[in-house]
Protein backbone atom coordinates (compact mmCIF):
# COMPACT_ATOMS: atom_id res chain seq x y z
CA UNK A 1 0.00 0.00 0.00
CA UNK A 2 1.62 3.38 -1.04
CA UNK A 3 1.32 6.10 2.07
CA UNK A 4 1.41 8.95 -0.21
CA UNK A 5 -1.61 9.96 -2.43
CA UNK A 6 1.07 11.10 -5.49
CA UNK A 7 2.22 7.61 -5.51
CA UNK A 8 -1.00 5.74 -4.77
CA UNK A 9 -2.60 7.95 -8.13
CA UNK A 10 0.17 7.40 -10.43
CA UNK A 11 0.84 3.21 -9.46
CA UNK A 12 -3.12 2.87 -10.07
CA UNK A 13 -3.55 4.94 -13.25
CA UNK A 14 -0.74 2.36 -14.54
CA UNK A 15 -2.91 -0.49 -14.15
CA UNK A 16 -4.22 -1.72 -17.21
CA UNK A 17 -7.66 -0.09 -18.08
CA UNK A 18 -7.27 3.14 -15.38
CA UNK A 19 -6.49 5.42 -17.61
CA UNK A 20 -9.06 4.61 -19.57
CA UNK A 21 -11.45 4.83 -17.51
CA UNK A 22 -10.46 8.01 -15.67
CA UNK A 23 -10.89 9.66 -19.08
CA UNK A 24 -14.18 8.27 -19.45
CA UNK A 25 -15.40 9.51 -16.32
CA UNK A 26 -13.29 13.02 -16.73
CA UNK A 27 -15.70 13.29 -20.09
CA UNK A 28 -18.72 12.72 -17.95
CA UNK A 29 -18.07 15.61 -15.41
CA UNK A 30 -16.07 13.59 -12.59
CA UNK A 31 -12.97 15.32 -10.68
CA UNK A 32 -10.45 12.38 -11.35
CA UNK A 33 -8.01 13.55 -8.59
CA UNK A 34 -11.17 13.45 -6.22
CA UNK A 35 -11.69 9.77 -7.29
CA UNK A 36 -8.08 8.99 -7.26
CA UNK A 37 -8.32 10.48 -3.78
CA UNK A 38 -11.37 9.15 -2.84
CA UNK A 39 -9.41 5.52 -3.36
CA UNK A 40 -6.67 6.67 -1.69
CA UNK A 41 -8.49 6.98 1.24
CA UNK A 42 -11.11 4.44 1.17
CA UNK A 43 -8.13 1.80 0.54
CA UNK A 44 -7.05 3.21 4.13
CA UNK A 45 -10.10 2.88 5.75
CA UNK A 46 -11.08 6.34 6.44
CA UNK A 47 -14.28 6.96 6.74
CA UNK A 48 -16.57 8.89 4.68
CA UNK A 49 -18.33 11.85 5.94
CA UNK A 50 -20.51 14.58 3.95
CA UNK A 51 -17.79 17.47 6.19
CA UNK A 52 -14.84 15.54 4.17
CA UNK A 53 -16.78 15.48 1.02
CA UNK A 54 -17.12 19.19 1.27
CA UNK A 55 -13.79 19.68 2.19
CA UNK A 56 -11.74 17.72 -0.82
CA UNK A 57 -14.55 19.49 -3.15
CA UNK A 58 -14.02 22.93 -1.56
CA UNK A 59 -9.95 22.54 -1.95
CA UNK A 60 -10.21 21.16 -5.46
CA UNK A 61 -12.93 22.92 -7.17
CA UNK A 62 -11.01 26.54 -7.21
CA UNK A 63 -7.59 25.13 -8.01
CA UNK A 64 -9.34 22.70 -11.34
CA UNK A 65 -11.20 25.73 -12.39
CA UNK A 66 -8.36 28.20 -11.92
CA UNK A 67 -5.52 25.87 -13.30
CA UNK A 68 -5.97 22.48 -14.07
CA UNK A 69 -8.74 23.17 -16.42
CA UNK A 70 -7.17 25.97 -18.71
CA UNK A 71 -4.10 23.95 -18.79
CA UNK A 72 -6.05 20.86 -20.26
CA UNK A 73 -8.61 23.19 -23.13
CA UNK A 74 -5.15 24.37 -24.29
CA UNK A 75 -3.74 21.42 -24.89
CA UNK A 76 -6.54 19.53 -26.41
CA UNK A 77 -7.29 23.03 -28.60
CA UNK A 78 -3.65 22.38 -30.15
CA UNK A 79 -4.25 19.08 -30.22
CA UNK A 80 -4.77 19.18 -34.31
CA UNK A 81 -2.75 21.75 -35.25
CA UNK A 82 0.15 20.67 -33.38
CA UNK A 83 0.10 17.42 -35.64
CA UNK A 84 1.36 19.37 -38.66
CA UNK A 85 3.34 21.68 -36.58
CA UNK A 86 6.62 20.34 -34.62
CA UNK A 87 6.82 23.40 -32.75
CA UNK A 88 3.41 23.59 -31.39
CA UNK A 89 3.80 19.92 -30.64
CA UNK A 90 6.54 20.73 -28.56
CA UNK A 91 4.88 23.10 -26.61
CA UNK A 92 1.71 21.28 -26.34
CA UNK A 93 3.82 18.39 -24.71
CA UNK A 94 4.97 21.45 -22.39
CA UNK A 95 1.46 21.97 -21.54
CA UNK A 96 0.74 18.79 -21.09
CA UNK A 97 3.83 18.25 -18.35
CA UNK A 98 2.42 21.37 -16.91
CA UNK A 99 -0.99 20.15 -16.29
CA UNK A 100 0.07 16.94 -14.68
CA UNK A 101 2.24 18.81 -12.18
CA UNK A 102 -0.80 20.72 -11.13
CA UNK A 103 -2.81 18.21 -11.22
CA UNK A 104 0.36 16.69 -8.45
CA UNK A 105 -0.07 19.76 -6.99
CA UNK A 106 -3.95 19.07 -6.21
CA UNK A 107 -3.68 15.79 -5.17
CA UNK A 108 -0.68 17.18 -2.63
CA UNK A 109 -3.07 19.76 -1.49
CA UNK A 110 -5.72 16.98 -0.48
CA UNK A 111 -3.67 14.55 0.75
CA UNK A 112 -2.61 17.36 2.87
CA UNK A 113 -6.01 17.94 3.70
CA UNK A 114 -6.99 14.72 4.65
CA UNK A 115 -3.62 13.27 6.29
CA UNK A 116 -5.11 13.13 9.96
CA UNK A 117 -8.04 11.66 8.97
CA UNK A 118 -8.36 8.58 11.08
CA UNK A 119 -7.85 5.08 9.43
CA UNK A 120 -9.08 1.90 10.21
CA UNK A 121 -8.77 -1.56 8.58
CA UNK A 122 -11.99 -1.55 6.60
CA UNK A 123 -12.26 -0.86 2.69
CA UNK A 124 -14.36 2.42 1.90
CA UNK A 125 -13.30 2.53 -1.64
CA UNK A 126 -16.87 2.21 -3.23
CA UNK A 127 -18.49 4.53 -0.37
CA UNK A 128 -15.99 7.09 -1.14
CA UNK A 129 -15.98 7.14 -5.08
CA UNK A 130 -19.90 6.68 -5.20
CA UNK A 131 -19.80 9.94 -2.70
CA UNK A 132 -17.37 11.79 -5.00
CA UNK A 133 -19.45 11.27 -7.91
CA UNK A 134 -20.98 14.32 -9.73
CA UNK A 135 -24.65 14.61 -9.01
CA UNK A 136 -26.65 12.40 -11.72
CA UNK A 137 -23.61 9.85 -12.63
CA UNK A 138 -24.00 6.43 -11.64
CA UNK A 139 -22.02 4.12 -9.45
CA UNK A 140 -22.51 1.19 -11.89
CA UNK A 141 -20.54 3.36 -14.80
CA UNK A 142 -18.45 0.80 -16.43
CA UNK A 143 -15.49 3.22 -16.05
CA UNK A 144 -16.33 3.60 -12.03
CA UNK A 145 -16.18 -0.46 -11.65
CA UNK A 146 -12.78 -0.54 -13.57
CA UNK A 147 -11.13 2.22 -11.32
CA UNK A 148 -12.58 0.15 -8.13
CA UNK A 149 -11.37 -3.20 -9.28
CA UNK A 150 -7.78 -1.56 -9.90
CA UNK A 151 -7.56 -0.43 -6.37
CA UNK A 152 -8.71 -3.38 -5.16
CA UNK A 153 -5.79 -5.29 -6.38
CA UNK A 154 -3.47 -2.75 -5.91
């Protein structure tokens, strides 16, 4: 079991079918560092509480909207053009490296947030990704049961 969050994300968006399926619930509206976090601390038993809900969506919601988001529409706008232009395909991979250091940079931020959160030996993993869920999206998305199975076995 990884202690940090950083580590925990990036050794479970390795496993095959993750990264799919965090892109396929990113499409559908979901906060994939909240899930990723969510696992994170389901896997260590903590439990799940509407105040912690809040909290992780209060801490991430300004910094995706703010940077995390812009970073990503830029990158996918060049996404074409940069296919004819080395350049911009150069720069779009600098984009890119700069969107998945803040998106580090969030998941730092919450598990810094949620470090003292007590732990206990039961798995919360489903409680905590169905409560992370945008309103209207279903705990039986294909792409949900993939991420769960993945930490499962991680």
């Amino acid at each position: 079991m990884y202690t940090d969050l950083w580590s925990f994300a990036v050794a479970l968006y390795s496993r095959p079918g993750v990264e799919k399926a965090c892109l396929d619930l990113q499409a559908n509206g979901a906060d994939v560092c909240l899930l990723l976090c969510g696992a994170w601390l389901g896997q260590r038993g903590v439990a799940l509480t509407a105040v912690r809900v809040e909290q992780l969506r209060q801490s991430a919601g300004p910094w995706q909207t703010e940077v995390v988001q812009p970073l990503r529409q830029l990158r996918q706008q060049w996404r074409q053009a940069a296919l004819q232009d080395s350049e911009l395909n150069r720069m779009r991979e600098q984009v890119k490296g700069l969107e998945l250091e803040a998106e580090r940079q969030l998941l730092i931020r919450l598990e810094g947030l949620s470090r003292e959160w007590p732990e206990a030996k039961t798995d919360l993993v489903l409680q905590w990704l169905q409560g992370l869920l945008p309103q209207g999206q279903s705990l039986h998305h294909d792409a949900l049961q993939v991420l769960r199975v993945a930490v499962s076995r991680a």
